[in-house]
N, C-alpha and C. Protein backbone atom coordinates (compact mmCIF):
# COMPACT_ATOMS: atom_id res chain seq x y z
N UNK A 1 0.84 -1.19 0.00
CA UNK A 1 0.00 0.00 0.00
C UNK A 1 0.88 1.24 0.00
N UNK A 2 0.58 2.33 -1.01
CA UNK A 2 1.59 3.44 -0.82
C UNK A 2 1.68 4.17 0.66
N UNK A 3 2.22 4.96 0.77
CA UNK A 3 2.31 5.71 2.19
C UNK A 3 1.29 6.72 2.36
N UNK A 4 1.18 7.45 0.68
CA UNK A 4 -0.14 8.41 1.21
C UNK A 4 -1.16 7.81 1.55
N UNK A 5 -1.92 6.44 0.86
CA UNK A 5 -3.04 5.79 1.48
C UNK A 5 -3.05 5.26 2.92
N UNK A 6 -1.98 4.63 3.36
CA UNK A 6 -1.81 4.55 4.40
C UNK A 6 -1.72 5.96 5.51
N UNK A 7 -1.21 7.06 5.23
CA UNK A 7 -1.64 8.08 5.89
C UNK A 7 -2.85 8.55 5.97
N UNK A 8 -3.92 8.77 5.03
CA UNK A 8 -5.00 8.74 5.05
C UNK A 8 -5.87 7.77 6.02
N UNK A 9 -5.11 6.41 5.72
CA UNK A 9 -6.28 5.54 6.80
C UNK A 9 -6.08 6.08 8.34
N UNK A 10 -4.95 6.42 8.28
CA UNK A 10 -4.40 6.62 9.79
C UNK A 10 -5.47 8.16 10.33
N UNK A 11 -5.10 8.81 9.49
CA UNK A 11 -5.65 10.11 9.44
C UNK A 11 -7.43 9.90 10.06
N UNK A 12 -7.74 9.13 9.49
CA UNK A 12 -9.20 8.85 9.01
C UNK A 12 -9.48 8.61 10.22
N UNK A 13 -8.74 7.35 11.13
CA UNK A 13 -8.64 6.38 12.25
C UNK A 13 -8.68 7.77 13.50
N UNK A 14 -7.47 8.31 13.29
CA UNK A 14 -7.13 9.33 14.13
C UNK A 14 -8.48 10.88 14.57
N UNK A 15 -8.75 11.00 13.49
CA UNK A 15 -9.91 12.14 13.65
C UNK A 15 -10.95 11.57 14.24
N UNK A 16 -11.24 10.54 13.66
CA UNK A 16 -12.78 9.89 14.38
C UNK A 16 -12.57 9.56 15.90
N UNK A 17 -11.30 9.47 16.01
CA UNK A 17 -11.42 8.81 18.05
C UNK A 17 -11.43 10.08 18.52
N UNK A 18 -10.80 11.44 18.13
CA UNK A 18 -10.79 12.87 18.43
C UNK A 18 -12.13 12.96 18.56
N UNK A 19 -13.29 12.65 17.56
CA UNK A 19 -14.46 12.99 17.45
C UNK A 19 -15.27 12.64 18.60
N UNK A 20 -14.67 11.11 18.64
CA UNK A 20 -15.42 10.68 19.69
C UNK A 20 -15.37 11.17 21.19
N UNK A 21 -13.77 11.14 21.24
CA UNK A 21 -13.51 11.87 22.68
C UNK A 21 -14.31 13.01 22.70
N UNK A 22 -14.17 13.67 22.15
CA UNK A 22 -14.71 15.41 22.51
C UNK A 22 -16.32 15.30 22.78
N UNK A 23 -17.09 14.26 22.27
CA UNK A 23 -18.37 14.11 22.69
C UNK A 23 -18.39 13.53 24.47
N UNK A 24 -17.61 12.63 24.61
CA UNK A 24 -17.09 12.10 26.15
C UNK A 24 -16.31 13.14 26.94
N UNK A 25 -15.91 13.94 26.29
CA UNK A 25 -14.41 14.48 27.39
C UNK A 25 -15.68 14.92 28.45
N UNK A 26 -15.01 15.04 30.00
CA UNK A 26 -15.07 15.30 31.23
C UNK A 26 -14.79 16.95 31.64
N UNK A 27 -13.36 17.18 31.07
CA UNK A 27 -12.94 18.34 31.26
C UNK A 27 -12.20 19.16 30.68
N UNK A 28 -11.63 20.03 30.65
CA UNK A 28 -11.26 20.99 29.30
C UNK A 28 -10.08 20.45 29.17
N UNK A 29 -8.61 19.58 30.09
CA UNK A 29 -7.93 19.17 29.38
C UNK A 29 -8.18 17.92 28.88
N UNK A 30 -9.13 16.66 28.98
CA UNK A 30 -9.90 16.18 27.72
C UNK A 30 -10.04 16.55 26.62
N UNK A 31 -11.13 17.58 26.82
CA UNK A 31 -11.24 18.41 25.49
C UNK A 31 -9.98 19.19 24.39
N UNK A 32 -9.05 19.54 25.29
CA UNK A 32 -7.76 20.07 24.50
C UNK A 32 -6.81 18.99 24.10
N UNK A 33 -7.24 18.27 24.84
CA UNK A 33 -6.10 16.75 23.96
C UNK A 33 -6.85 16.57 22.83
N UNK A 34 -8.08 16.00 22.63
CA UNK A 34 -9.17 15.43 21.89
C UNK A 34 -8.60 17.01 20.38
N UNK A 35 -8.81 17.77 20.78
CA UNK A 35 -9.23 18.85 19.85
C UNK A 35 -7.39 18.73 18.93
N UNK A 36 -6.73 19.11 19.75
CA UNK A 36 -5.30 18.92 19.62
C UNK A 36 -5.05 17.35 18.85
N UNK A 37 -5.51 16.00 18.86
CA UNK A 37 -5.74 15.18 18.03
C UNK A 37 -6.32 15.22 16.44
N UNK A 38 -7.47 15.82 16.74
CA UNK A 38 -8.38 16.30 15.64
C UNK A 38 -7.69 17.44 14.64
N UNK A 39 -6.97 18.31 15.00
CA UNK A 39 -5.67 18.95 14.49
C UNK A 39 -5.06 18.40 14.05
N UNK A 40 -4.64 17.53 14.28
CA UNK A 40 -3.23 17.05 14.25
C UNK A 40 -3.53 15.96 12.64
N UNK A 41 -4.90 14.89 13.00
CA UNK A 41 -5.69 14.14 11.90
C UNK A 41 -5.63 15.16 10.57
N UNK A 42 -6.04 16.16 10.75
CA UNK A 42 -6.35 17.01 9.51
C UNK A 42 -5.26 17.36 9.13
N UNK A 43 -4.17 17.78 9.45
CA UNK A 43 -3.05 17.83 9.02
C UNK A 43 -3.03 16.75 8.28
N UNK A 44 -2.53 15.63 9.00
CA UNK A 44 -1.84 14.75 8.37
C UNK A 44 -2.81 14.03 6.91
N UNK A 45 -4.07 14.40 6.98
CA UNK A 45 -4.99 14.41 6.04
C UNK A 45 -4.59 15.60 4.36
N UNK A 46 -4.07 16.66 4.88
CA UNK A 46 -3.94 17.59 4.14
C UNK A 46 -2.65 17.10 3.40
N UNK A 47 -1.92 16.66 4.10
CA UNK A 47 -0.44 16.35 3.21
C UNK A 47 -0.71 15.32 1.84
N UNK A 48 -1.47 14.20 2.48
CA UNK A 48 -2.14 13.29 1.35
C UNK A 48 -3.33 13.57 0.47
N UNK A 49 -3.90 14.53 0.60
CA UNK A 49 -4.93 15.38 -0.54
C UNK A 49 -4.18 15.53 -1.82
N UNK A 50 -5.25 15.01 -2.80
CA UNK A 50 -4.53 15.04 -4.26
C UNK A 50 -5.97 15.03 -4.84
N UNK A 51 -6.26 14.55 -6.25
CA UNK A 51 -6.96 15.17 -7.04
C UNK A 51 -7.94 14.50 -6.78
N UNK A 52 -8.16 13.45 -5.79
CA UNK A 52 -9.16 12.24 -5.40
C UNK A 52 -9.74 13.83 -4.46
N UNK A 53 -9.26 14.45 -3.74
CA UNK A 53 -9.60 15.37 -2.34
C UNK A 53 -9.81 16.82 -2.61
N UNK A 54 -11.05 16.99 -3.25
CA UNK A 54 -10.56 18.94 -2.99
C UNK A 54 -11.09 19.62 -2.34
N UNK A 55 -11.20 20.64 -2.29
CA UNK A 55 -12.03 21.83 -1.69
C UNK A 55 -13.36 21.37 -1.39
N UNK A 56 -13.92 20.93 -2.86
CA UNK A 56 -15.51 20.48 -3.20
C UNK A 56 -15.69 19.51 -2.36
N UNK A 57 -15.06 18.32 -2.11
CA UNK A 57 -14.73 17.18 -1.44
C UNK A 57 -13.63 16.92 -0.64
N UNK A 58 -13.84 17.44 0.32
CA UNK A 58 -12.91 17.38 1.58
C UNK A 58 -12.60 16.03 1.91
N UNK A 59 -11.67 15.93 2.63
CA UNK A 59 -11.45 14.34 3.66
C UNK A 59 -12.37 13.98 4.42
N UNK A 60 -12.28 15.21 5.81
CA UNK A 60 -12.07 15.04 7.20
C UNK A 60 -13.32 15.21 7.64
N UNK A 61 -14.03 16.55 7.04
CA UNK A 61 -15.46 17.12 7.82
C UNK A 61 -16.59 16.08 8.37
N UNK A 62 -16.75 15.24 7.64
CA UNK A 62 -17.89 14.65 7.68
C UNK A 62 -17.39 13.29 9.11
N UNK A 63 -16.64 13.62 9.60
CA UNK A 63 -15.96 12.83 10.63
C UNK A 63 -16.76 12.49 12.32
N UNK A 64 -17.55 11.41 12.46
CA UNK A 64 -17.99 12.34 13.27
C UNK A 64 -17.54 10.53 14.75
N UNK A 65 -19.31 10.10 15.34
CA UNK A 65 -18.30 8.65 15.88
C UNK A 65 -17.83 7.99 14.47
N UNK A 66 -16.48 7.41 14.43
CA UNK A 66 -16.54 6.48 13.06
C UNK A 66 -17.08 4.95 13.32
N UNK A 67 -18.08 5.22 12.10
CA UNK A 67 -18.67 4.01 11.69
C UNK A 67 -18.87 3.69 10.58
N UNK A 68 -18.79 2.73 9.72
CA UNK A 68 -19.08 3.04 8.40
C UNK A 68 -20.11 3.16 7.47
N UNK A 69 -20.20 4.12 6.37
CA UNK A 69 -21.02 4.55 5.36
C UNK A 69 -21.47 3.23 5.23
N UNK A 70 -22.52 2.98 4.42
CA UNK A 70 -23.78 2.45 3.78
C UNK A 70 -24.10 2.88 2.38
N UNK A 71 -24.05 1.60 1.70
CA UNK A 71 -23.92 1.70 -0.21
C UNK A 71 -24.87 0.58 -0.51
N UNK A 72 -25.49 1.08 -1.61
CA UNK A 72 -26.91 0.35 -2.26
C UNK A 72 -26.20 -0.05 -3.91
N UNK A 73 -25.74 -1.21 -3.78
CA UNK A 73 -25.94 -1.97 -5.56
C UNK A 73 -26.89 -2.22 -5.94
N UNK A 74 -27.11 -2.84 -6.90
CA UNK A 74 -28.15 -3.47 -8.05
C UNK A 74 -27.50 -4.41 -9.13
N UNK A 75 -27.47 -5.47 -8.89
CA UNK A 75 -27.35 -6.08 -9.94
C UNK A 75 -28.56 -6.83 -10.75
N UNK A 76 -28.80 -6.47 -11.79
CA UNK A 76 -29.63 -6.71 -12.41
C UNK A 76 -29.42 -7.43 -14.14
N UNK A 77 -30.49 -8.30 -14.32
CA UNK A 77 -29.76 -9.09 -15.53
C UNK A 77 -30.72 -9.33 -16.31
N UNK A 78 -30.51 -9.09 -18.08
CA UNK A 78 -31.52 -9.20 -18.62
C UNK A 78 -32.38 -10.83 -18.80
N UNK A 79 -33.39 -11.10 -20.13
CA UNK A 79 -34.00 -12.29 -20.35
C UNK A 79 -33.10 -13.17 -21.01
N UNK A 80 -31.64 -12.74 -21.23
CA UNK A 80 -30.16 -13.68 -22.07
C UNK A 80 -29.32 -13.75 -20.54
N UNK A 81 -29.81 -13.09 -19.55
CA UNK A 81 -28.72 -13.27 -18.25
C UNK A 81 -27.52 -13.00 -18.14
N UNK A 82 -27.76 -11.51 -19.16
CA UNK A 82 -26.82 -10.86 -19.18
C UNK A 82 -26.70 -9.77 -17.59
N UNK A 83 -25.63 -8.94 -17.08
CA UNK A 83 -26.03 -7.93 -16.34
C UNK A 83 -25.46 -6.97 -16.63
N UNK A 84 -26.13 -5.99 -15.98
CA UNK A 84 -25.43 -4.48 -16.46
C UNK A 84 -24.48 -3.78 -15.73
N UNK A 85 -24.07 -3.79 -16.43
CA UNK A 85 -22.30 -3.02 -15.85
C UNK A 85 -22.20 -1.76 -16.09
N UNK A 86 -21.60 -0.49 -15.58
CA UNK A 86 -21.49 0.81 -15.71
C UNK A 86 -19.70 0.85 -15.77
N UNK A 87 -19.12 1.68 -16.81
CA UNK A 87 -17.95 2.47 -16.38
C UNK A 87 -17.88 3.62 -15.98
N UNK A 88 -17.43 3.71 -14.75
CA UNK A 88 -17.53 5.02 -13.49
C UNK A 88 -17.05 6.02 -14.31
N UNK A 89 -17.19 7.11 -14.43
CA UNK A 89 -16.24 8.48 -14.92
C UNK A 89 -15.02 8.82 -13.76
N UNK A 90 -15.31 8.19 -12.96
CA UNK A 90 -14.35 8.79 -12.01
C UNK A 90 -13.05 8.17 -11.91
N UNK A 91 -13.06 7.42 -12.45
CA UNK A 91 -11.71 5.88 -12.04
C UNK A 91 -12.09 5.12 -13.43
N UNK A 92 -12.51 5.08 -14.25
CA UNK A 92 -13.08 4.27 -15.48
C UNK A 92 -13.02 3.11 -15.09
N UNK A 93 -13.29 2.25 -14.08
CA UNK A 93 -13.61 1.36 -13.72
C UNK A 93 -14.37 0.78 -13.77
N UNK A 94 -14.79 -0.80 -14.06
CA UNK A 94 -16.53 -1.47 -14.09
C UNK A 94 -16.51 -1.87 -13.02
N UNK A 95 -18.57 -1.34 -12.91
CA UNK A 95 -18.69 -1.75 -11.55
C UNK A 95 -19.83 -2.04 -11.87
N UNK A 96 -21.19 -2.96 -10.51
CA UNK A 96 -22.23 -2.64 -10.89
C UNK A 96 -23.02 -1.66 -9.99
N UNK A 97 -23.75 -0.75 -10.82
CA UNK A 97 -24.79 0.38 -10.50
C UNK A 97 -24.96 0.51 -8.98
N UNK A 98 -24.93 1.68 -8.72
CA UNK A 98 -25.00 2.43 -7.36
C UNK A 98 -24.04 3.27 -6.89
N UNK A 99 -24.96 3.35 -5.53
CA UNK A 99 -23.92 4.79 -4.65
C UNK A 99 -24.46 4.38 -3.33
N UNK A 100 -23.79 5.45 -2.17
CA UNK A 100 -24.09 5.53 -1.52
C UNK A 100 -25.90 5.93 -0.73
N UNK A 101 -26.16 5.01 0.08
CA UNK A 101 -27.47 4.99 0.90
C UNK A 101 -27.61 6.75 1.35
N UNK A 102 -28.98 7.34 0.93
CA UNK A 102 -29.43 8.80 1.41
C UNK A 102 -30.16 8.28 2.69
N UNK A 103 -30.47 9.25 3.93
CA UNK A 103 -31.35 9.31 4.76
C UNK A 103 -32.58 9.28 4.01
N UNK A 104 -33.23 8.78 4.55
CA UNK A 104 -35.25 9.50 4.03
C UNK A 104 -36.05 8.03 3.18
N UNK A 105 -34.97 7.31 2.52
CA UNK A 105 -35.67 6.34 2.04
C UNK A 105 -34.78 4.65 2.13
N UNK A 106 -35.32 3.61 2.22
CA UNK A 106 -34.98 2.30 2.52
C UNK A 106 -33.50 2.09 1.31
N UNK A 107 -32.64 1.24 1.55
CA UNK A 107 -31.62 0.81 1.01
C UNK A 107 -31.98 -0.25 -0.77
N UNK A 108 -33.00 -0.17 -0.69
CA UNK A 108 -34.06 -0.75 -1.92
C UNK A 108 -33.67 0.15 -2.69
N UNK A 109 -34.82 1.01 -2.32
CA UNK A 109 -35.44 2.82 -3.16
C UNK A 109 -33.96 2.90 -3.63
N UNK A 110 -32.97 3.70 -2.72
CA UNK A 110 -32.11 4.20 -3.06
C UNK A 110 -30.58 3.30 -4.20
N UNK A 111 -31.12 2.06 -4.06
CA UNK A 111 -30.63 1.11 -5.19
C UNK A 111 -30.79 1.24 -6.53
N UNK A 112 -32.43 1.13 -6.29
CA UNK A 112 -33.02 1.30 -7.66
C UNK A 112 -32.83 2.37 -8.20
N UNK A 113 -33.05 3.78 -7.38
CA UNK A 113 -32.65 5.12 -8.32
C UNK A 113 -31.24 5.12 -8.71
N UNK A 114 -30.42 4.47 -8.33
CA UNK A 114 -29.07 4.85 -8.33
C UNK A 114 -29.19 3.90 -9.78
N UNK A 115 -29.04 2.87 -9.93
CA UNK A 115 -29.40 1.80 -10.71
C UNK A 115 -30.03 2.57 -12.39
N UNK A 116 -31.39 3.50 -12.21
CA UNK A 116 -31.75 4.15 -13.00
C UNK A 116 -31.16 5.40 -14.01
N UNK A 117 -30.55 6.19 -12.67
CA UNK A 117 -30.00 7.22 -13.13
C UNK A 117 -28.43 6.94 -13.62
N UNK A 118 -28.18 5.86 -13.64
CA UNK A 118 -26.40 5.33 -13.91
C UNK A 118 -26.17 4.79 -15.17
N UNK A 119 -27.88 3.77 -15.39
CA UNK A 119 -28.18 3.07 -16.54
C UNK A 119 -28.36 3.15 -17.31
N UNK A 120 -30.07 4.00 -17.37
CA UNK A 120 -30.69 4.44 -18.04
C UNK A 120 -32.17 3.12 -18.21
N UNK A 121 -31.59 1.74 -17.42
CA UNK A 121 -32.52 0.99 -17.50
C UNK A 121 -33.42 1.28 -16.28
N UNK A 122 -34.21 0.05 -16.30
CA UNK A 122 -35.48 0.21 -15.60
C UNK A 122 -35.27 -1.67 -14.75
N UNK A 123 -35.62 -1.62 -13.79
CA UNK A 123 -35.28 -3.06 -12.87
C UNK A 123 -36.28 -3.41 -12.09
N UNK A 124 -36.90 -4.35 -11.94
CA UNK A 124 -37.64 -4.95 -10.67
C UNK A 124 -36.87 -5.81 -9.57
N UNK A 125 -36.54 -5.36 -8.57
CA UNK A 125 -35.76 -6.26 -7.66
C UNK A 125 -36.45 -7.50 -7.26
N UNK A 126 -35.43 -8.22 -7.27
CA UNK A 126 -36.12 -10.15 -6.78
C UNK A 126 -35.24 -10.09 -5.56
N UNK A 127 -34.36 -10.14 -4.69
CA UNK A 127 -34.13 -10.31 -3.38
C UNK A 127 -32.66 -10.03 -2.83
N UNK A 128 -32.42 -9.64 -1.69
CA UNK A 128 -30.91 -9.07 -1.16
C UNK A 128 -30.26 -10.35 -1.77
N UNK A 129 -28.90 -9.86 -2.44
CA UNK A 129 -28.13 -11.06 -2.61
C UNK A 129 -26.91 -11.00 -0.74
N UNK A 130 -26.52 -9.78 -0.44
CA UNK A 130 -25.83 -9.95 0.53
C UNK A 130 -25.78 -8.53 1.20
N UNK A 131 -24.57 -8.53 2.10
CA UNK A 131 -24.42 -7.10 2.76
C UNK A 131 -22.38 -7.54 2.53
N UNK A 132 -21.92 -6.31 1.98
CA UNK A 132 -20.78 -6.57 1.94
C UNK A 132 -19.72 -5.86 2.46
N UNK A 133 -18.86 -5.81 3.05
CA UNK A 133 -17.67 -5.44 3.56
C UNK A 133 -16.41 -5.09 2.85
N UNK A 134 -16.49 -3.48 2.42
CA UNK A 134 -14.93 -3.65 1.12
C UNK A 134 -13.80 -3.60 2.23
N UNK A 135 -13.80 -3.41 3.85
CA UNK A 135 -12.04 -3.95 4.23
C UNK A 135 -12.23 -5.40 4.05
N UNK A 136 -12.90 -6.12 3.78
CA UNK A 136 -12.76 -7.51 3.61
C UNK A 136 -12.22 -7.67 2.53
N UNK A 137 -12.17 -6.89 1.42
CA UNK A 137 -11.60 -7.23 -0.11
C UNK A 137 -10.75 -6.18 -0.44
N UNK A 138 -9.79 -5.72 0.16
CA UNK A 138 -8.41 -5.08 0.19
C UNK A 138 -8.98 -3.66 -0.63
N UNK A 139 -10.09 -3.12 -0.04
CA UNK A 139 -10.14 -1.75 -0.83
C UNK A 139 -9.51 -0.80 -0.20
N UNK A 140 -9.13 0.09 -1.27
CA UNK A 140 -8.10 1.06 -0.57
C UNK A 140 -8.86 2.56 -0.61
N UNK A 141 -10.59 2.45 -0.59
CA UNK A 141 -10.77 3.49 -0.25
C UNK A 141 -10.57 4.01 1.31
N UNK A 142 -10.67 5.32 1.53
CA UNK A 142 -9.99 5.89 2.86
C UNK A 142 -11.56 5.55 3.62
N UNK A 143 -12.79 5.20 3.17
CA UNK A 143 -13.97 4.66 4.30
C UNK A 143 -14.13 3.38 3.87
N UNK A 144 -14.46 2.59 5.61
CA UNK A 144 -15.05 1.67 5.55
C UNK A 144 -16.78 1.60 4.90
N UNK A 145 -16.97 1.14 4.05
CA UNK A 145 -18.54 0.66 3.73
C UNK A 145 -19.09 -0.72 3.98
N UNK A 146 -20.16 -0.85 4.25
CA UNK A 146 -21.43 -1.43 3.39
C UNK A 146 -21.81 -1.62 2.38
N UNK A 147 -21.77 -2.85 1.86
CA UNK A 147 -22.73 -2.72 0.30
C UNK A 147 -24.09 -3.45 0.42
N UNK A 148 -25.39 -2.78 0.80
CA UNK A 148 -26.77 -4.19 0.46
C UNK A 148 -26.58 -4.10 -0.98
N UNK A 149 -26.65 -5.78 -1.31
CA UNK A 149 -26.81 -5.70 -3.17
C UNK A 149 -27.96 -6.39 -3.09
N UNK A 150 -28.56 -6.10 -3.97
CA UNK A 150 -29.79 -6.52 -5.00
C UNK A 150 -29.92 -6.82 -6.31
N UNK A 151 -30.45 -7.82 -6.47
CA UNK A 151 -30.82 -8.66 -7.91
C UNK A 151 -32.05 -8.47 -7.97
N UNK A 152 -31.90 -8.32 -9.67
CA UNK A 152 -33.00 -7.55 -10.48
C UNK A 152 -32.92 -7.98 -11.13
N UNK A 153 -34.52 -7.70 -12.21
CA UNK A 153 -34.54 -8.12 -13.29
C UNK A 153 -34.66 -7.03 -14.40
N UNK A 154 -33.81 -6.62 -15.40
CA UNK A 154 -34.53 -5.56 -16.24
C UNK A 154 -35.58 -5.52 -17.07
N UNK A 155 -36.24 -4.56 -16.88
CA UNK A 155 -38.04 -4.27 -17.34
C UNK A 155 -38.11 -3.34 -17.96
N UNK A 156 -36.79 -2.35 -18.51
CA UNK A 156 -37.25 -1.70 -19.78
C UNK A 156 -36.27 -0.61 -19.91
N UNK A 157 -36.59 0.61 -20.43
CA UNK A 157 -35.25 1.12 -20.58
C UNK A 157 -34.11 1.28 -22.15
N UNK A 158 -33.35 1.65 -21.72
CA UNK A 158 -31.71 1.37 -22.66
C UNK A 158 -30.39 2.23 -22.33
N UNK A 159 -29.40 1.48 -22.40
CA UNK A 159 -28.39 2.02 -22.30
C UNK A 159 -28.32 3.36 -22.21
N UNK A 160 -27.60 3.97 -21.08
CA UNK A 160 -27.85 5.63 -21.44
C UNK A 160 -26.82 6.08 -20.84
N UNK A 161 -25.57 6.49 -20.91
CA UNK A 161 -24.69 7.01 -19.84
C UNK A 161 -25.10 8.85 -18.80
N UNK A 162 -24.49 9.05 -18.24
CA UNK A 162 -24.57 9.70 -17.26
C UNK A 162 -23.64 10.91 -16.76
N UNK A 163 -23.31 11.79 -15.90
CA UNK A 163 -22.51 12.20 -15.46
C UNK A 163 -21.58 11.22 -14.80
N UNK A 164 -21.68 10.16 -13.92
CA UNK A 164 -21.30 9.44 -13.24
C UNK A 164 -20.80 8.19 -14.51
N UNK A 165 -21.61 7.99 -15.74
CA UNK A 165 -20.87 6.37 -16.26
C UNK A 165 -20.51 7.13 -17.76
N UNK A 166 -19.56 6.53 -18.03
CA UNK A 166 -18.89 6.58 -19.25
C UNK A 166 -19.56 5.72 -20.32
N UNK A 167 -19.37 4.69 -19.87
CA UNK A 167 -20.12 3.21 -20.52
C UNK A 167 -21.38 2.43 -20.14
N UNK A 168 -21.89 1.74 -20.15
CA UNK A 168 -23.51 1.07 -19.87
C UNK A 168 -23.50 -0.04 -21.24
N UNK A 169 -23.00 -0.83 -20.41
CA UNK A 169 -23.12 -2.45 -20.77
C UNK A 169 -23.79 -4.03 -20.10
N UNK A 170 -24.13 -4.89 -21.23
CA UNK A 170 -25.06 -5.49 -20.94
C UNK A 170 -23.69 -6.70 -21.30
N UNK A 171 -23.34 -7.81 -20.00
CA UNK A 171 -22.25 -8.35 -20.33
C UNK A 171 -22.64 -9.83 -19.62
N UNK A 172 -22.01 -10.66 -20.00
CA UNK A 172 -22.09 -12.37 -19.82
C UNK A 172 -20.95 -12.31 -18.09
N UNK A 173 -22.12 -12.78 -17.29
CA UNK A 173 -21.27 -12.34 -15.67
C UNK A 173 -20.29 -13.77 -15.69
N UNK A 174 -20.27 -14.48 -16.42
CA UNK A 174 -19.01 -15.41 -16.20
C UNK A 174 -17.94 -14.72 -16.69
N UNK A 175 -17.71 -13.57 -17.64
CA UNK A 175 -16.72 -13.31 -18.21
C UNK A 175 -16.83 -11.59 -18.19
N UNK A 176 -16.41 -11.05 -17.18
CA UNK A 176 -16.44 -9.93 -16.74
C UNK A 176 -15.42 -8.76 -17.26
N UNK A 177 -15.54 -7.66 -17.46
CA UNK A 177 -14.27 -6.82 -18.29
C UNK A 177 -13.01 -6.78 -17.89
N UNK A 178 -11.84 -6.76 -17.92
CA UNK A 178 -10.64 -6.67 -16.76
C UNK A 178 -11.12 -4.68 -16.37
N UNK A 179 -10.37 -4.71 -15.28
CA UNK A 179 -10.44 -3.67 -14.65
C UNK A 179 -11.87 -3.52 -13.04
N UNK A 180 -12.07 -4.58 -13.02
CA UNK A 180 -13.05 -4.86 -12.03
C UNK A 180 -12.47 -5.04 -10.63
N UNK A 181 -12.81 -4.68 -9.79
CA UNK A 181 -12.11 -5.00 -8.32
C UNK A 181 -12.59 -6.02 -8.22
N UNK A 182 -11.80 -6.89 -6.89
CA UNK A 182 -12.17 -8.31 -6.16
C UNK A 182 -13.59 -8.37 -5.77
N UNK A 183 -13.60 -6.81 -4.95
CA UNK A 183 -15.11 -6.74 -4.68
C UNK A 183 -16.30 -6.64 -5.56
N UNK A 184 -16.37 -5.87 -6.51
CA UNK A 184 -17.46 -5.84 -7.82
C UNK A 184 -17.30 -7.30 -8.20
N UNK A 185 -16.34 -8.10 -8.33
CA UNK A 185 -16.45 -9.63 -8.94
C UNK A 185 -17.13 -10.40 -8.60
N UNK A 186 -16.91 -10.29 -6.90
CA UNK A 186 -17.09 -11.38 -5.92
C UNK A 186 -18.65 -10.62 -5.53
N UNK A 187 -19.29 -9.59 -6.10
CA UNK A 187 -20.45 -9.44 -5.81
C UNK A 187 -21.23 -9.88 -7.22
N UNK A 188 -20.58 -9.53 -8.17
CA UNK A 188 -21.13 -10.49 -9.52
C UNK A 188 -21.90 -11.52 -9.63
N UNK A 189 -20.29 -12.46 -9.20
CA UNK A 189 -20.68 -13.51 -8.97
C UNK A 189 -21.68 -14.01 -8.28
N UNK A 190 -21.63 -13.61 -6.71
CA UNK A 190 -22.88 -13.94 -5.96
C UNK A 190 -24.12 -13.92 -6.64
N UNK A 191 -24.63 -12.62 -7.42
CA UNK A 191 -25.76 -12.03 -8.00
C UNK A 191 -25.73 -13.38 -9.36
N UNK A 192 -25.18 -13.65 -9.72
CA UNK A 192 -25.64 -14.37 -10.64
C UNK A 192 -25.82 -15.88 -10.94
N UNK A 193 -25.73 -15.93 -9.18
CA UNK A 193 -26.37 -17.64 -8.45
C UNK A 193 -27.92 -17.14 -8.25
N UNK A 194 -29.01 -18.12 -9.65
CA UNK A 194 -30.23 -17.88 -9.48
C UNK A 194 -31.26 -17.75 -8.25
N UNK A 195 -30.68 -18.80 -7.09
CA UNK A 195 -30.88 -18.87 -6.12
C UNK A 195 -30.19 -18.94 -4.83
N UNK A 196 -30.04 -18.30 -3.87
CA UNK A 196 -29.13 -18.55 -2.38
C UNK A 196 -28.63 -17.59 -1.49
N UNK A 197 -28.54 -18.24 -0.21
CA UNK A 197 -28.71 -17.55 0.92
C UNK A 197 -28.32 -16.70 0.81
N UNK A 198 -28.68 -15.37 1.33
CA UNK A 198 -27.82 -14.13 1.56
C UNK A 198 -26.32 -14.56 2.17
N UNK A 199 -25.34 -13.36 1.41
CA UNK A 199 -24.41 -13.51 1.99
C UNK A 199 -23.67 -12.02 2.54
N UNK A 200 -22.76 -12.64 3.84
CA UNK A 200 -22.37 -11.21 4.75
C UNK A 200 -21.24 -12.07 5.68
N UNK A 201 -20.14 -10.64 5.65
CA UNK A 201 -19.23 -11.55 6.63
C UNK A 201 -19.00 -10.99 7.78
């Protein structure tokens, strides 16, 4: 792992226990250690900011107890059992469809819109395939997530790219594009066992 990612995790690690303390501290030198931590995180946050981190999209702010974010997939596959794949604009990477879980509506809803607006298709969900864990699959983003995925079926629609996808493809899930992480694979795959237990580790 390079050193800036690894500073970042540290960074990441470091602000959130600051966060936490300062909700617990007792007394003001509590509070001035805690705060003096939380300093110290953002710094070391600022040195590793690059074009992944800007202004628009900070590191640190959103820091609060750490726990991790919550992300809604969709995998969905046509009447050839094909599924649809998106290339991200951000990383040109294949993945399948979604984002992160909003407040206000169930981890479904916010699948399916994500799913829609990425695609351009249209999906009926048939059932959670799992809940997934990317530190379990060596991701090197700086948050821990969640993924609920969902299998679908597509119901109408067409290809349409996005701000967010470059590409919108309809692809044979045994034989996946290179450029896919462990995790998008190993959620593929799952999704495209017709039937079976949820999986979560």
């Amino acid at each position: 792992m390079p050193l800036s990612e690894q500073l970042r995790f540290w960074a990441h690690e470091l602000g959130g226990m600051a966060k936490t303390g300062l909700l617990h501290a007792h007394d003001d030198y509590d509070r001035d250690r805690c705060e003096r931590m939380l300093g110290i995180a953002e710094s070391m946050a600022a040195l590793t900011i690059d074009s992944d981190f800007t202004a628009e999209r900070p590191y640190l702010p959103d820091i609060g107890i750490p726990t991790p974010k919550v992300g809604c997939s969709v995998a969905a596959f046509d009447d050839h059992g094909r599924a649809v794949l998106i290339q991200r604009a951000d990383n040109e990477r294949w993945a399948l469809p979604g984002g992160y879980a909003e407040i206000g509506s169930p981890p479904s809803t916010n699948g399916l819109r994500e799913f829609a607006e990425e695609t351009g298709f249209e999906a009926a969900l048939e059932r959670l395939v799992g809940v997934y864990d990317n530190k379990q699959f060596a991701s090197v983003s700086p948050y821990q997530f969640y993924i609920c995925l969902f299998r679908a079926r597509v119901t109408g629609g067409q290809a349409t790219t996005s701000t967010e996808t470059i590409d919108v493809r309809l692809i044979d899930p045994a034989d996946p594009p290179a450029g896919m992480s462990e995790l998008q694979r190993t959620m593929l795959r799952d999704a495209a066992l017709p039937s079976a237990a949820a999986v979560f580790q």
